[in-house]
C-alpha atoms as a PDB file:
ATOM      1  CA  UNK A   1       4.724  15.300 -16.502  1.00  0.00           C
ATOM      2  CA  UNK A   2       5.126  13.467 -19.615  1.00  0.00           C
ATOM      3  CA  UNK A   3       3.341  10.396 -20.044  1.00  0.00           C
ATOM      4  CA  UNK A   4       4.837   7.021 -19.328  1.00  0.00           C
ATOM      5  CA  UNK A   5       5.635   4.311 -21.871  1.00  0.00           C
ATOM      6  CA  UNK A   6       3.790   0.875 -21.652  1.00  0.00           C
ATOM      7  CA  UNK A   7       7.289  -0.074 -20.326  1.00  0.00           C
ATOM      8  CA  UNK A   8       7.435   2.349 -17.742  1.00  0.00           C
ATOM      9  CA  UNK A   9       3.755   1.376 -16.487  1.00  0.00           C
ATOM     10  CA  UNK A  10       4.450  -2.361 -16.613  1.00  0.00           C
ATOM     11  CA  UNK A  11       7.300  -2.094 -14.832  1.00  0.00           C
ATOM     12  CA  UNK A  12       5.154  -0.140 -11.847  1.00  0.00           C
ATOM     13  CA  UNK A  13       2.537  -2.699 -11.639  1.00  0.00           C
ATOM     14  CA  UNK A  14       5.177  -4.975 -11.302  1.00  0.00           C
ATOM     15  CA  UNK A  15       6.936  -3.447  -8.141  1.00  0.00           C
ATOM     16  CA  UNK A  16       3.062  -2.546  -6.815  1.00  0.00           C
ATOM     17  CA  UNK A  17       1.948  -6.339  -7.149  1.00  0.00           C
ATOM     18  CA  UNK A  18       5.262  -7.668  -5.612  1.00  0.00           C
ATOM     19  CA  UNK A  19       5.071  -4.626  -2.742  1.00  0.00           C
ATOM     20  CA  UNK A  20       1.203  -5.668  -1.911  1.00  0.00           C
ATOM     21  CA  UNK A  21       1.153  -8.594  -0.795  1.00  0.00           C
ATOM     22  CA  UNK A  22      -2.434  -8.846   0.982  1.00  0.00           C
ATOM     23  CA  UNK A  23      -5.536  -9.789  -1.018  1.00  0.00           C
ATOM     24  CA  UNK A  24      -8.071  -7.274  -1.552  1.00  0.00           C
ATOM     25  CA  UNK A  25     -10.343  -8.801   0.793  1.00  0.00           C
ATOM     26  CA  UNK A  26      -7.974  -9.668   3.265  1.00  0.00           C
ATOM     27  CA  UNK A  27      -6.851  -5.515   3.151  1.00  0.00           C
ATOM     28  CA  UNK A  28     -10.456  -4.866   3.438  1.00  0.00           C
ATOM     29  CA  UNK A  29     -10.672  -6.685   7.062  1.00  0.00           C
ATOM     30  CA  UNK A  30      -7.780  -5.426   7.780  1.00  0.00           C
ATOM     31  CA  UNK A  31      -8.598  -2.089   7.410  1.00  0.00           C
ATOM     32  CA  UNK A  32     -11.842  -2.276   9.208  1.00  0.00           C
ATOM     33  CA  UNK A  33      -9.531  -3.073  12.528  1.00  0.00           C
ATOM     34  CA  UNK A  34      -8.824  -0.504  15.147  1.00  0.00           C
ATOM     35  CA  UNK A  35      -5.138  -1.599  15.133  1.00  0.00           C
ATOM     36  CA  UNK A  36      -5.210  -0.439  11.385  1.00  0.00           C
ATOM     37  CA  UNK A  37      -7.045   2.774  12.377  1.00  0.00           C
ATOM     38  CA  UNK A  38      -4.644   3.878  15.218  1.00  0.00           C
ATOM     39  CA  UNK A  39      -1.206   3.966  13.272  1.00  0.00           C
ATOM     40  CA  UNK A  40       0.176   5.799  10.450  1.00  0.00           C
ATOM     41  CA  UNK A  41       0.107   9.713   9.812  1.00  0.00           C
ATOM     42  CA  UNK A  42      -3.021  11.557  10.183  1.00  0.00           C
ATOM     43  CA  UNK A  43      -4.432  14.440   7.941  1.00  0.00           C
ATOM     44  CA  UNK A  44      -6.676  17.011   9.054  1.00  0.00           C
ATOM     45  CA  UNK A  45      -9.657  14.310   8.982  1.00  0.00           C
ATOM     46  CA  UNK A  46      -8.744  11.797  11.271  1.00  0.00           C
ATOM     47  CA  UNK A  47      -7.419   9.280   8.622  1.00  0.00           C
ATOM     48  CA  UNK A  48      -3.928   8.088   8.355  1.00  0.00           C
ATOM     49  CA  UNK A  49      -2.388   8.888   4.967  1.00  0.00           C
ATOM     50  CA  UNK A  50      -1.612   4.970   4.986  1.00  0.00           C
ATOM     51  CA  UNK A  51      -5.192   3.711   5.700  1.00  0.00           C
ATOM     52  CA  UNK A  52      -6.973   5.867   2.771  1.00  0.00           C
ATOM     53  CA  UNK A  53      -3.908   4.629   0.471  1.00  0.00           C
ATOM     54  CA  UNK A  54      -5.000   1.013   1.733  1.00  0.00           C
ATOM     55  CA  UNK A  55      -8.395   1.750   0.200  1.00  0.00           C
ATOM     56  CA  UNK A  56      -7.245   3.156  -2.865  1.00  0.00           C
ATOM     57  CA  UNK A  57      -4.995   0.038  -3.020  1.00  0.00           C
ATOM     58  CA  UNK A  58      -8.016  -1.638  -3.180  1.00  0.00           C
ATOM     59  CA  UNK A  59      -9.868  -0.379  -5.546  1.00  0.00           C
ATOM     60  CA  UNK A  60      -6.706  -0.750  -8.060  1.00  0.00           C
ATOM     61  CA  UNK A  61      -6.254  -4.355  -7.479  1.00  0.00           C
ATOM     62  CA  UNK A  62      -9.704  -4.936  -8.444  1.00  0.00           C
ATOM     63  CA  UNK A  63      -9.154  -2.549 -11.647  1.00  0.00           C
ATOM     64  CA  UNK A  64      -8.567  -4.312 -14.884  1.00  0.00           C
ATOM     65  CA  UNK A  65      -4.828  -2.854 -16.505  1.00  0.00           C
ATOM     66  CA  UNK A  66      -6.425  -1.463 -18.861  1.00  0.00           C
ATOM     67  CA  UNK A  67      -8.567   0.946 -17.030  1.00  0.00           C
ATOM     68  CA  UNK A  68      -5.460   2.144 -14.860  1.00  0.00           C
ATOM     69  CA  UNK A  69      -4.924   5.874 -15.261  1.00  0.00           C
ATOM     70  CA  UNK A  70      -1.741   7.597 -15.105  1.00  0.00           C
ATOM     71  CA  UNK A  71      -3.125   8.830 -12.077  1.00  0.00           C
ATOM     72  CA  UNK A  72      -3.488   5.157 -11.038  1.00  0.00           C
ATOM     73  CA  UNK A  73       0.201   4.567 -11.662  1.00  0.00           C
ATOM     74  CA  UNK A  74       1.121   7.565  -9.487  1.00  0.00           C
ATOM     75  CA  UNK A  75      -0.366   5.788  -6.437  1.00  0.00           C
ATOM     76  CA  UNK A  76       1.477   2.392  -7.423  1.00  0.00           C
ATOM     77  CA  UNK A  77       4.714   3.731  -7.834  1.00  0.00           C
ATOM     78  CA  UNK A  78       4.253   5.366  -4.418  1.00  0.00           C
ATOM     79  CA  UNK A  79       2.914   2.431  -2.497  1.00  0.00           C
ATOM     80  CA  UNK A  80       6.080   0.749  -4.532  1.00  0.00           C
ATOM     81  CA  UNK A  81       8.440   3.082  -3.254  1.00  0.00           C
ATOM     82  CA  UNK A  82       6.600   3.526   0.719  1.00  0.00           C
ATOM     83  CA  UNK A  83       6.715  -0.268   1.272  1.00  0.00           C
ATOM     84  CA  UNK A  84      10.444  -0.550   0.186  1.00  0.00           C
ATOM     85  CA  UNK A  85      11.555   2.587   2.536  1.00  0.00           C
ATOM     86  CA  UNK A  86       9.341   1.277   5.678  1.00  0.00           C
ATOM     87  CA  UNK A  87      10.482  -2.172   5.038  1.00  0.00           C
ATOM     88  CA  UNK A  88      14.138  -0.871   5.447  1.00  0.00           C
ATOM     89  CA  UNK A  89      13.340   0.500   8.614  1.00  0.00           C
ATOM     90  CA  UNK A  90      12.327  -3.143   9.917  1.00  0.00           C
ATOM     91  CA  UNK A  91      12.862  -2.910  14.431  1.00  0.00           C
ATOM     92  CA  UNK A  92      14.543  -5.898  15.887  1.00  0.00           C
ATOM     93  CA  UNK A  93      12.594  -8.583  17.645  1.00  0.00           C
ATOM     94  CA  UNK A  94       9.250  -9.484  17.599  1.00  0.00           C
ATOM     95  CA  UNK A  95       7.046  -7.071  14.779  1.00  0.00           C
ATOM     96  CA  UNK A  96       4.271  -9.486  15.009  1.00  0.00           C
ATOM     97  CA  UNK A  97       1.979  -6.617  16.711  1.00  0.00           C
ATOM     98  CA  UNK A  98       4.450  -3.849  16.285  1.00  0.00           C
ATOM     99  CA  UNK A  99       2.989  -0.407  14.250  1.00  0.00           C
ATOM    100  CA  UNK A 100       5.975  -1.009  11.739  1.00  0.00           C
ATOM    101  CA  UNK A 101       3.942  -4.093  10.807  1.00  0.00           C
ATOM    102  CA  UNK A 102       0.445  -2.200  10.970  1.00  0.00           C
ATOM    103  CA  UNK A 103       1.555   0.531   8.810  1.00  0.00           C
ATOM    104  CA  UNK A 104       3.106  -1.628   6.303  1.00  0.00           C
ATOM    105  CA  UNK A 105      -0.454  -3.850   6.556  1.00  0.00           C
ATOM    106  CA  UNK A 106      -2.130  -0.521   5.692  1.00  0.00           C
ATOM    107  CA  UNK A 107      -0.279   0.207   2.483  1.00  0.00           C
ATOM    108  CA  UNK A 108      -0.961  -3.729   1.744  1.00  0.00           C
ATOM    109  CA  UNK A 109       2.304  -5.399   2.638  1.00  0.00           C
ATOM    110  CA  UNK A 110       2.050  -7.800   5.755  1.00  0.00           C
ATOM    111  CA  UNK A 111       6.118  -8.871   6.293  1.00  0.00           C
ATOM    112  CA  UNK A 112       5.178 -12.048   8.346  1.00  0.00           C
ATOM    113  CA  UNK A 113       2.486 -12.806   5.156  1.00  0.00           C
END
């Protein structure tokens, strides 16, 4: 893949920082919750692929831009693109405790936030 233009990554922190809308601490205690342990997709560890992303989400909001790797971008974009598709799929009702809402928590989105 070729790299991306310093458009191209601006415009992917952009979507990541309006997509995560938790503080890095505040994901940190969230992720340390068995609510945020028991949802999401799990690989062949145990983990959901939504709680490790929470961690890596992390560590990049407490990266300075200029230490962001294209690598670094991939996970953006995705977490970009995940919270827009799960938000999409919002139930009706209540989501205050609903595993929509955990799930988006664990990519670092809380809708009622």
């Amino acid at each position: 893949m070729a790299e991306r233009s310093d458009d191209d990554r601006k415009r992917i922190r952009d979507e990541f920082h309006e997509a995560v809308t938790m503080a890095p601490a505040e994901l940190e205690r969230w992720l340390e919750t068995d609510e945020s342990r028991e949802v999401g997709q799990k690989d062949g560890g145990g983990e959901s692929t939504g709680h490790a992303s929470g961690r890596r989400i992390v560590e990049l909001l407490r990266t300075k831009v200029a230490d962001l790797s294209e690598a670094d971008h991939d996970h953006m974009e995705k977490v970009a693109g995940y919270v827009a598709r799960h938000r999409a799929q919002r139930p009706s009702g209540d989501v205050e405790h609903s595993r929509w809402r955990y799930s988006l928590m664990n990519w670092g989105h809380d809708p009622l936030g």
